[in-house]
PDB file of N, CA and C in Angstrom:
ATOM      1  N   UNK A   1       0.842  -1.166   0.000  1.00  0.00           N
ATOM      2  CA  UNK A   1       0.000   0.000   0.000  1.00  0.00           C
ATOM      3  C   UNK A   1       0.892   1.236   0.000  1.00  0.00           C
ATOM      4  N   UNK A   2       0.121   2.561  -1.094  1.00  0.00           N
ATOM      5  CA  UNK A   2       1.144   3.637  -0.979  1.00  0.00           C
ATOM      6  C   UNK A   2       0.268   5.252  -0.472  1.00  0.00           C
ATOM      7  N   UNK A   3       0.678   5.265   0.894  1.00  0.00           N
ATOM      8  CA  UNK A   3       0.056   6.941   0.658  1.00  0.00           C
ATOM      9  C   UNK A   3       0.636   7.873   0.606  1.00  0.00           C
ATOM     10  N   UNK A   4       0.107   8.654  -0.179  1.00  0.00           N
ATOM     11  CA  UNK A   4       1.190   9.812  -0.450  1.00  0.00           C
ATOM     12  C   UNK A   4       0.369  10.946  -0.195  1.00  0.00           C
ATOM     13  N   UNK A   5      -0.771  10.969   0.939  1.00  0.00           N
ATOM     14  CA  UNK A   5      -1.514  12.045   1.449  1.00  0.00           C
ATOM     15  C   UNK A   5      -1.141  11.667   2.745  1.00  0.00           C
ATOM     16  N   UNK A   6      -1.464  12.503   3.486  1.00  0.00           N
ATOM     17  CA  UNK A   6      -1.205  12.938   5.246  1.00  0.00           C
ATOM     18  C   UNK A   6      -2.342  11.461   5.425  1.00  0.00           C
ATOM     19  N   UNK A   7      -2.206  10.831   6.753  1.00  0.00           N
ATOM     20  CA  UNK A   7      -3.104  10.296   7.418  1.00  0.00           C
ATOM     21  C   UNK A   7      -4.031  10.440   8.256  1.00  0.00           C
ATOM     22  N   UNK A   8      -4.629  10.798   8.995  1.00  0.00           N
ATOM     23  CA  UNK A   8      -5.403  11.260   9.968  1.00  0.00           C
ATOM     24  C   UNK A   8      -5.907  10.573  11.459  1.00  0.00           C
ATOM     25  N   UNK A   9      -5.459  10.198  11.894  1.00  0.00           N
ATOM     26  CA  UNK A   9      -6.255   9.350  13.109  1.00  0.00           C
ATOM     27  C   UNK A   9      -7.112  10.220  14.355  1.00  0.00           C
ATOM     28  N   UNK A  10      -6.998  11.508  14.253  1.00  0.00           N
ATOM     29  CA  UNK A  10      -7.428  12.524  14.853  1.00  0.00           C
ATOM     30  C   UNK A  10      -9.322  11.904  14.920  1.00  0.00           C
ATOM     31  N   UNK A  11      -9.790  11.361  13.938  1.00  0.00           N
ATOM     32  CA  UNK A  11     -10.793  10.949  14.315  1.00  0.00           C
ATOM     33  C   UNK A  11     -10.950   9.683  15.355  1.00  0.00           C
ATOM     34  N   UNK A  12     -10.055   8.988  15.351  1.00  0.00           N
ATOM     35  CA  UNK A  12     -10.090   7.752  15.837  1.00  0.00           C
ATOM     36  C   UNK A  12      -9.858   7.637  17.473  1.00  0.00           C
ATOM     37  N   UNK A  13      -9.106   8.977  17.541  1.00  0.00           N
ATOM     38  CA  UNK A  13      -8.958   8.708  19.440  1.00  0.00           C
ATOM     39  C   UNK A  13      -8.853   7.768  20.298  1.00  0.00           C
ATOM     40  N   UNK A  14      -9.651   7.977  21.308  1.00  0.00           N
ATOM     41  CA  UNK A  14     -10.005   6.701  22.099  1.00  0.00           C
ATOM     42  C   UNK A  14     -10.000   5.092  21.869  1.00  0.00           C
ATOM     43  N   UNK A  15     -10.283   5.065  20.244  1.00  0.00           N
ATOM     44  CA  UNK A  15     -10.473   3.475  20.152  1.00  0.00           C
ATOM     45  C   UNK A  15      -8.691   3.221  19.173  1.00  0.00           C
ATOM     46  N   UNK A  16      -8.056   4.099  19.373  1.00  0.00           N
ATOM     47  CA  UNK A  16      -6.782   3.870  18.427  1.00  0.00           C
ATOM     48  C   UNK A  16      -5.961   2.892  19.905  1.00  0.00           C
ATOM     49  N   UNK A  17      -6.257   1.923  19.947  1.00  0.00           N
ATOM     50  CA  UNK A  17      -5.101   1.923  21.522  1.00  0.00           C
ATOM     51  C   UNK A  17      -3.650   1.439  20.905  1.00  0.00           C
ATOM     52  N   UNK A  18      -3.188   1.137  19.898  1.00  0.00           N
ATOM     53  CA  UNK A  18      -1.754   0.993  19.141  1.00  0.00           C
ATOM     54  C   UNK A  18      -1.444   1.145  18.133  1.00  0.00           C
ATOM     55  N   UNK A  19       0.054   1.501  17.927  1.00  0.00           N
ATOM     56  CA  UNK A  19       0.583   1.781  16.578  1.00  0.00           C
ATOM     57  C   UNK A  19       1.061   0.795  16.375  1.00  0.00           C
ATOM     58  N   UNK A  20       1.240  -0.603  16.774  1.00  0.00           N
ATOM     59  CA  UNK A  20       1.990  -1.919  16.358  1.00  0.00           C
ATOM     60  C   UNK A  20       0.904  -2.496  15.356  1.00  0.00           C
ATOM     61  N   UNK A  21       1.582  -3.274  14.590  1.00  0.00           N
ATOM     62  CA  UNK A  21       0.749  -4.011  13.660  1.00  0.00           C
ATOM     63  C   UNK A  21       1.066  -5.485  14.421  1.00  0.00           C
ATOM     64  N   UNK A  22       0.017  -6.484  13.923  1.00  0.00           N
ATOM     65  CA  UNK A  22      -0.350  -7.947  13.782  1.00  0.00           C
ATOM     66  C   UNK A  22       0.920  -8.502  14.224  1.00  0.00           C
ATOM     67  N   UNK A  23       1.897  -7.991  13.138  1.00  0.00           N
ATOM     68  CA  UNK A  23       3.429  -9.065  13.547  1.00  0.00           C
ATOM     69  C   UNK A  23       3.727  -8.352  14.402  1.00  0.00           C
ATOM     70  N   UNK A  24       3.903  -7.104  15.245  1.00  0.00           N
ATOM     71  CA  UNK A  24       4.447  -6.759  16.228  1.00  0.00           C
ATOM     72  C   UNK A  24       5.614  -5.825  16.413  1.00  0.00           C
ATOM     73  N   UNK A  25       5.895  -5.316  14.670  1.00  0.00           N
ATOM     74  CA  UNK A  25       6.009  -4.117  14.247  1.00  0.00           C
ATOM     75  C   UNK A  25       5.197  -2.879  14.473  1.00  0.00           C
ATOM     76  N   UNK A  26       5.639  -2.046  13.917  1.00  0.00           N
ATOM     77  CA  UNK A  26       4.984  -0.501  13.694  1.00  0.00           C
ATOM     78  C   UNK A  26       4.727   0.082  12.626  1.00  0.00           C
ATOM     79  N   UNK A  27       3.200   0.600  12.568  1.00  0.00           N
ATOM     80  CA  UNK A  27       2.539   0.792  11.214  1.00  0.00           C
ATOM     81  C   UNK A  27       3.109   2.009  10.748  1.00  0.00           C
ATOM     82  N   UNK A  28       4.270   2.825  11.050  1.00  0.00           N
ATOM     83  CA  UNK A  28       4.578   3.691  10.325  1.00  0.00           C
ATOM     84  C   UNK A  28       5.830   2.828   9.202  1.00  0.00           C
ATOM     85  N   UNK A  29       6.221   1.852   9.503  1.00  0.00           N
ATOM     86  CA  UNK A  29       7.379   1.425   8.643  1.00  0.00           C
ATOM     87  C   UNK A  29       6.944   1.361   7.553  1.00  0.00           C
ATOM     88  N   UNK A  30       5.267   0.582   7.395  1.00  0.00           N
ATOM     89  CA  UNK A  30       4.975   0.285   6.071  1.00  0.00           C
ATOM     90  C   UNK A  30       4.297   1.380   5.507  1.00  0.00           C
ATOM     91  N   UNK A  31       4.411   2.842   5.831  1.00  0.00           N
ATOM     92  CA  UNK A  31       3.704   4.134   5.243  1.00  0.00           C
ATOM     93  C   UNK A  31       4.809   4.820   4.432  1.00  0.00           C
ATOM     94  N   UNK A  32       5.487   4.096   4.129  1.00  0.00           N
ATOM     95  CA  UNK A  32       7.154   4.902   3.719  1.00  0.00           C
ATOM     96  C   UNK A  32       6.699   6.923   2.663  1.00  0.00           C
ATOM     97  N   UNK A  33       5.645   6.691   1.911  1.00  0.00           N
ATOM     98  CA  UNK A  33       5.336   7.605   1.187  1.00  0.00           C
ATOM     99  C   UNK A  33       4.061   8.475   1.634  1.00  0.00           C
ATOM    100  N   UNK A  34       3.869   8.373   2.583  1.00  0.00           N
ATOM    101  CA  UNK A  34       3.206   9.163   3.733  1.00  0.00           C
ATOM    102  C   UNK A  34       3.888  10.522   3.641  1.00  0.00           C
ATOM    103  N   UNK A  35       2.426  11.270   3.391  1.00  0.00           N
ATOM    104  CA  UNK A  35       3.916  12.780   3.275  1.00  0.00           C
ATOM    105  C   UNK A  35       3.186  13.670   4.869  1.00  0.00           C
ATOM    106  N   UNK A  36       1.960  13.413   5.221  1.00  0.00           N
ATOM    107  CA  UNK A  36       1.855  13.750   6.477  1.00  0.00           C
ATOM    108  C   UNK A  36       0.993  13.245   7.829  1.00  0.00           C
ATOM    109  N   UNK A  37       1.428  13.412   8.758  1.00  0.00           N
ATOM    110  CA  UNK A  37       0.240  12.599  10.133  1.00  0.00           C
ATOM    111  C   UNK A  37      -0.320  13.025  11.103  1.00  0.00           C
ATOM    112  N   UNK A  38      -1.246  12.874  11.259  1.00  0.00           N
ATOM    113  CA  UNK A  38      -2.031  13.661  12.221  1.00  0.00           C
ATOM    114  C   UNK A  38      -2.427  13.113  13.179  1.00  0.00           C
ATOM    115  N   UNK A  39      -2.243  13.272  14.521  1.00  0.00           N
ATOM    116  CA  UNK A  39      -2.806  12.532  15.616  1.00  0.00           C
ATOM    117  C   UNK A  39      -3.293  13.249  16.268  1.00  0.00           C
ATOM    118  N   UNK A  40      -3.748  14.685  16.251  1.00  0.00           N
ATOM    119  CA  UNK A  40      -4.450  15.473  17.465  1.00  0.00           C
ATOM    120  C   UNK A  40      -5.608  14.582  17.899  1.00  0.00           C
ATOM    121  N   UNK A  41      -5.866  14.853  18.760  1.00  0.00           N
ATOM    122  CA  UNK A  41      -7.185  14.628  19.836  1.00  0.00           C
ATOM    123  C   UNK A  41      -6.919  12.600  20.021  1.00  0.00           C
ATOM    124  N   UNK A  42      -6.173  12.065  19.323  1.00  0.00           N
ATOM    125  CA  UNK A  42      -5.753  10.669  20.108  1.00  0.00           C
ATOM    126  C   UNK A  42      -5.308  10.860  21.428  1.00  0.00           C
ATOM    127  N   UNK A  43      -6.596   9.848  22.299  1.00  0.00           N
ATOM    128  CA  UNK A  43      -6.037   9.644  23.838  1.00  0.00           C
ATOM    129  C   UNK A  43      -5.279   8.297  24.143  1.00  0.00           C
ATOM    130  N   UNK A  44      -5.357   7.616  23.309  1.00  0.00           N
ATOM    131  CA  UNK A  44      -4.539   6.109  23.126  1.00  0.00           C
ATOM    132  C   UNK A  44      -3.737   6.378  22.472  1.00  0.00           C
ATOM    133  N   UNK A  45      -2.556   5.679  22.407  1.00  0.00           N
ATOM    134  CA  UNK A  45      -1.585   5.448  21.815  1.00  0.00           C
ATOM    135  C   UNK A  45      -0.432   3.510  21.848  1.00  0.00           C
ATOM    136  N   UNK A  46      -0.877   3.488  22.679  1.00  0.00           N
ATOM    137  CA  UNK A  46       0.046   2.213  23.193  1.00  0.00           C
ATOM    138  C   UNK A  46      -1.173   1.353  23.867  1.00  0.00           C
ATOM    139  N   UNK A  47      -1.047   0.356  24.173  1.00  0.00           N
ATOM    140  CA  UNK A  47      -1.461  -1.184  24.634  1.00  0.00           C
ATOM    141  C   UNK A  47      -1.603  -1.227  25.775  1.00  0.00           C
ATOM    142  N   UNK A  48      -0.869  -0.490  26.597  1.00  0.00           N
ATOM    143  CA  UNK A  48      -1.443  -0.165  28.309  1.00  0.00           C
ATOM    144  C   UNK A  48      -1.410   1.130  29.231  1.00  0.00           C
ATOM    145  N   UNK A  49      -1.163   1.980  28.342  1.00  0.00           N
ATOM    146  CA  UNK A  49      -1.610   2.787  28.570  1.00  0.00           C
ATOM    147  C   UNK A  49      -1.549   4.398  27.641  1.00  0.00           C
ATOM    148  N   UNK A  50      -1.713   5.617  28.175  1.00  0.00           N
ATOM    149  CA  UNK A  50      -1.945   6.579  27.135  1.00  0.00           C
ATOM    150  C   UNK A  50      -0.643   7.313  27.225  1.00  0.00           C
ATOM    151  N   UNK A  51       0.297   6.994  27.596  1.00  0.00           N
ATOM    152  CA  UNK A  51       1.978   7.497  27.703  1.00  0.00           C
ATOM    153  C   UNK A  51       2.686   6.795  26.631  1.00  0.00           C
ATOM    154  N   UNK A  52       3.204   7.533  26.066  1.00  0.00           N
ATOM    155  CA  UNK A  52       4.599   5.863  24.723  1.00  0.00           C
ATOM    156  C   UNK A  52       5.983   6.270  25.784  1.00  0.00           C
ATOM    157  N   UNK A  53       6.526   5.542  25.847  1.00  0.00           N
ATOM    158  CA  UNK A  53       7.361   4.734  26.952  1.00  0.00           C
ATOM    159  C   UNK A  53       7.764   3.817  26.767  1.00  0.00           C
ATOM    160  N   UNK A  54       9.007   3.604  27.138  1.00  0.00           N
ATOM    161  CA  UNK A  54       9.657   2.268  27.643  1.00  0.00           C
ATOM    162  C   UNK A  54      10.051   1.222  25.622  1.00  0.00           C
ATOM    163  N   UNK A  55       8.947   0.505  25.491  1.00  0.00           N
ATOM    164  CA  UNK A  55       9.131  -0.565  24.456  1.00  0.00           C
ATOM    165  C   UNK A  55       8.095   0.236  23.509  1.00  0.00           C
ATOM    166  N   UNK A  56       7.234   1.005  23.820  1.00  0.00           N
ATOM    167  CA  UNK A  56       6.151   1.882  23.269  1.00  0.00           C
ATOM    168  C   UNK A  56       6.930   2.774  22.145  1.00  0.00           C
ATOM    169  N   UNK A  57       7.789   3.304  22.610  1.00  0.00           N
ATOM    170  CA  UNK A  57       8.716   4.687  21.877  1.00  0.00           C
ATOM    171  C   UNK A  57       8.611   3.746  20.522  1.00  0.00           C
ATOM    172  N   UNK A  58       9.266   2.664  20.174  1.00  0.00           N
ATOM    173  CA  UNK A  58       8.890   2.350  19.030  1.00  0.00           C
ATOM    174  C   UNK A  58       7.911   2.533  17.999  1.00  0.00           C
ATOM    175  N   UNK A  59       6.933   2.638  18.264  1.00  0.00           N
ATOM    176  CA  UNK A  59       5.529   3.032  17.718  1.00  0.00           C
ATOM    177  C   UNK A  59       6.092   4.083  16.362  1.00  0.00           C
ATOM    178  N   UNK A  60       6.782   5.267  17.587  1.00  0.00           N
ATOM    179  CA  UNK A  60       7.164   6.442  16.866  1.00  0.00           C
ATOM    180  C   UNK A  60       8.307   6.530  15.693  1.00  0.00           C
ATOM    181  N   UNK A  61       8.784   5.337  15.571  1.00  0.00           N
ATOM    182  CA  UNK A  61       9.814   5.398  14.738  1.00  0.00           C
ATOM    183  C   UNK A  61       9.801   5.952  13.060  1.00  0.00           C
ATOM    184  N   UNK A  62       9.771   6.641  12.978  1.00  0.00           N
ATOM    185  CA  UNK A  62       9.653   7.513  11.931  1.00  0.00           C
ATOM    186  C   UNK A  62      11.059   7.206  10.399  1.00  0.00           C
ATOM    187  N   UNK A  63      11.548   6.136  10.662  1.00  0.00           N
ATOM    188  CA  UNK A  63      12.755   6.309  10.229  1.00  0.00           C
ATOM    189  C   UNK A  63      12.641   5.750   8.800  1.00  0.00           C
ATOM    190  N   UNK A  64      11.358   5.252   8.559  1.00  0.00           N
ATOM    191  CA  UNK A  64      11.116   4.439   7.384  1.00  0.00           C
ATOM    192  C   UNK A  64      10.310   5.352   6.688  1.00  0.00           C
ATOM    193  N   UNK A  65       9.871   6.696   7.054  1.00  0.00           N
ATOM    194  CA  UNK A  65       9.081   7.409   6.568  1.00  0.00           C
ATOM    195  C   UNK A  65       9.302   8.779   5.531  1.00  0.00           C
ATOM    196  N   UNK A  66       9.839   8.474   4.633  1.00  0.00           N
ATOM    197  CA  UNK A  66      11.265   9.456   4.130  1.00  0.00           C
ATOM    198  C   UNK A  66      10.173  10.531   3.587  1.00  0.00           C
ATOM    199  N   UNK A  67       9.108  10.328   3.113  1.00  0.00           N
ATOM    200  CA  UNK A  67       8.697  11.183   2.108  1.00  0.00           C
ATOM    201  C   UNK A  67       7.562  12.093   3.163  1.00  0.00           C
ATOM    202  N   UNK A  68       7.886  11.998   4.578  1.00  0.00           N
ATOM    203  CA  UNK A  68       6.837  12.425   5.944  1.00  0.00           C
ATOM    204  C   UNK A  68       7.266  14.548   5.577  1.00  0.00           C
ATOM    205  N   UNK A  69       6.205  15.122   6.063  1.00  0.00           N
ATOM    206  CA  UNK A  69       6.872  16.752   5.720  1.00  0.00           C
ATOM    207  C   UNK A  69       6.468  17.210   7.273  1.00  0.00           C
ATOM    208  N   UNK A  70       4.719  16.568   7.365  1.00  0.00           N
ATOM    209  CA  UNK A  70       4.068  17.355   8.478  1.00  0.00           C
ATOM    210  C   UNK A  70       3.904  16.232   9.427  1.00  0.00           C
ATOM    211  N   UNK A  71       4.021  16.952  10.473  1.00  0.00           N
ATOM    212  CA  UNK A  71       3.519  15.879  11.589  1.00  0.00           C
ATOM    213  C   UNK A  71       2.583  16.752  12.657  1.00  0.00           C
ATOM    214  N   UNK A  72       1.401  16.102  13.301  1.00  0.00           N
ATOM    215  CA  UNK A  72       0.863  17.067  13.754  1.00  0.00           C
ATOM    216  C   UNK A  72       0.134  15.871  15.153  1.00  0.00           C
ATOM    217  N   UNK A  73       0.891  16.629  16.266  1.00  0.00           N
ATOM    218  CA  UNK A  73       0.579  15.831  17.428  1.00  0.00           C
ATOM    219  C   UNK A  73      -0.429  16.912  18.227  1.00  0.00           C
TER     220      UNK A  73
END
């Protein structure tokens, strides 16, 4: 899959509780052409709780995301 528009989860909030995928990765690796992301108003973020921390920080790894411009927390 390729996006090359911003994402949005700003709607999703509350019911977003992770950024890991199925295998136990992080769904930003496979967004590589993602040019921006939006997470305002998300109160979840991680699997136990609403802090990224510890094994969580991963989530955020941005490093696969070359074509990212905006980010909007």
């Amino acid at each position: 899959m390729i996006l090359t528009q911003p994402i949005d989860f700003s709607t999703v909030g509350a019911d977003l509780p992770s950024m890991t995928t199925a295998n136990g990765s992080y769904l930003f690796r496979y967004l590589p052409n993602c040019e921006g992301v939006n997470l305002d108003g998300c109160s979840q973020l991680t699997n136990l709780n609403s802090n990224i921390s510890d094994a969580d920080k991963n989530q955020m790894n941005f490093q696969y995301m070359t074509a990212l411009k905006t980010l909007s927390m």
